[in-house]
Protein backbone atom coordinates (compact mmCIF):
# COMPACT_ATOMS: atom_id res chain seq x y z
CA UNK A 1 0.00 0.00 0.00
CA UNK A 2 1.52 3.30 -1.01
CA UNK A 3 1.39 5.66 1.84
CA UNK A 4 -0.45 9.02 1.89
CA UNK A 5 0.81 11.99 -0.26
CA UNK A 6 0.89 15.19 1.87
CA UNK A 7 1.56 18.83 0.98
CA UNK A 8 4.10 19.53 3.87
CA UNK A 9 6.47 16.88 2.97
CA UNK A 10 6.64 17.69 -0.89
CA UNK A 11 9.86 20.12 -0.37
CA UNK A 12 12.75 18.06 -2.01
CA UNK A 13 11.14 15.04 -3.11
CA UNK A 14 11.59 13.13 -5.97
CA UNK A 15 9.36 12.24 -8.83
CA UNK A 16 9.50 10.15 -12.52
CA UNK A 17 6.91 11.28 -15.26
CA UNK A 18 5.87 8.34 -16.70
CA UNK A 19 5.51 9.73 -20.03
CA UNK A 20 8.45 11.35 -20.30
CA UNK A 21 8.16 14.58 -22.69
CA UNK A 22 11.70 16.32 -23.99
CA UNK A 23 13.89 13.66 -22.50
CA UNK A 24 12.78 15.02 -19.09
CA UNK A 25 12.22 11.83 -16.58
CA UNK A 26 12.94 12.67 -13.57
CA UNK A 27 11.68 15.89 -11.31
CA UNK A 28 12.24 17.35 -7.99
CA UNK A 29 10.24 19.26 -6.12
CA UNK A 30 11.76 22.36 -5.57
CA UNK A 31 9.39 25.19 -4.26
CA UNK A 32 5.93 24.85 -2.14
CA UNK A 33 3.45 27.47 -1.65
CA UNK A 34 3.63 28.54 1.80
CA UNK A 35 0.81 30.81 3.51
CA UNK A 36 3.22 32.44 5.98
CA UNK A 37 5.83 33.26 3.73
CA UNK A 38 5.90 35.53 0.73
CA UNK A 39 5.48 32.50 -1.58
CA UNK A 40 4.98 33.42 -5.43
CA UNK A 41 3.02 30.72 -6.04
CA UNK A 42 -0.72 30.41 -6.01
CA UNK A 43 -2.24 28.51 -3.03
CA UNK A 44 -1.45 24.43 -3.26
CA UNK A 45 0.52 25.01 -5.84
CA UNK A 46 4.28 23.35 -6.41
CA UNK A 47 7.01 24.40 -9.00
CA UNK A 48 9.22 21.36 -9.69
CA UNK A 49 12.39 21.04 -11.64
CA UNK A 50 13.83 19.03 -14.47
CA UNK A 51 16.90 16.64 -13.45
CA UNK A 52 17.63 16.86 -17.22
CA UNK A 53 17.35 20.22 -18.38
CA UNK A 54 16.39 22.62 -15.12
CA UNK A 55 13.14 23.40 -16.49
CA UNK A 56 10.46 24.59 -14.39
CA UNK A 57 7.06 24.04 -14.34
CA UNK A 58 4.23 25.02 -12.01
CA UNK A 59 1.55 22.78 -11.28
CA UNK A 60 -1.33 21.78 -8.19
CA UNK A 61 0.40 19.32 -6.16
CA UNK A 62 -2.62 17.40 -6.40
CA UNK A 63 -1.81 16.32 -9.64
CA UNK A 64 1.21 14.04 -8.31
CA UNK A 65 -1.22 11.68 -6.74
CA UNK A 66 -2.07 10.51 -10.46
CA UNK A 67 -0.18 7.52 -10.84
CA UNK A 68 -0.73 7.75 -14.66
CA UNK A 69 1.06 10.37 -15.03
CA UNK A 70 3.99 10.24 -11.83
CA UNK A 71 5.71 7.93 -9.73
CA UNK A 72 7.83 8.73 -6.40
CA UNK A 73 11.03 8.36 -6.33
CA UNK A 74 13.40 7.75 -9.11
CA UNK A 75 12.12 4.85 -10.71
């Protein structure tokens, strides 16, 4: 059983698209939006980052709970 996917420990985790797009694989997370700090990011959203090619891209951190589309870890 895979266990539960919460916000507050998203910070520096690891991730593999599935479908990898642009060679890009594998993702960490690299910023959180947090409601006490001066976040630039809109509320529950995460920015994570290419291994690959440092791209960015904003998205819900909901959207990692779709195991069609991501993995944790490395895999």
């Amino acid at each position: 059983m895979r266990p539960a996917l919460t916000f507050k420990k998203l910070l520096m985790s690891k991730w593999t698209a599935v479908i990898p797009q642009h060679k890009e694989k594998h993702f960490i997370v690299i910023q959180v939006y947090d409601p006490n700090g001066q976040s630039p990011l809109p509320e529950g959203h995460i920015e994570i980052e290419s291994v690959y090619s440092k791209r960015t891209q904003t998205m819900h951190w909901t959207e990692l709970k779709n195991t069609a589309a991501w993995l944790k870890g490395w895999n």
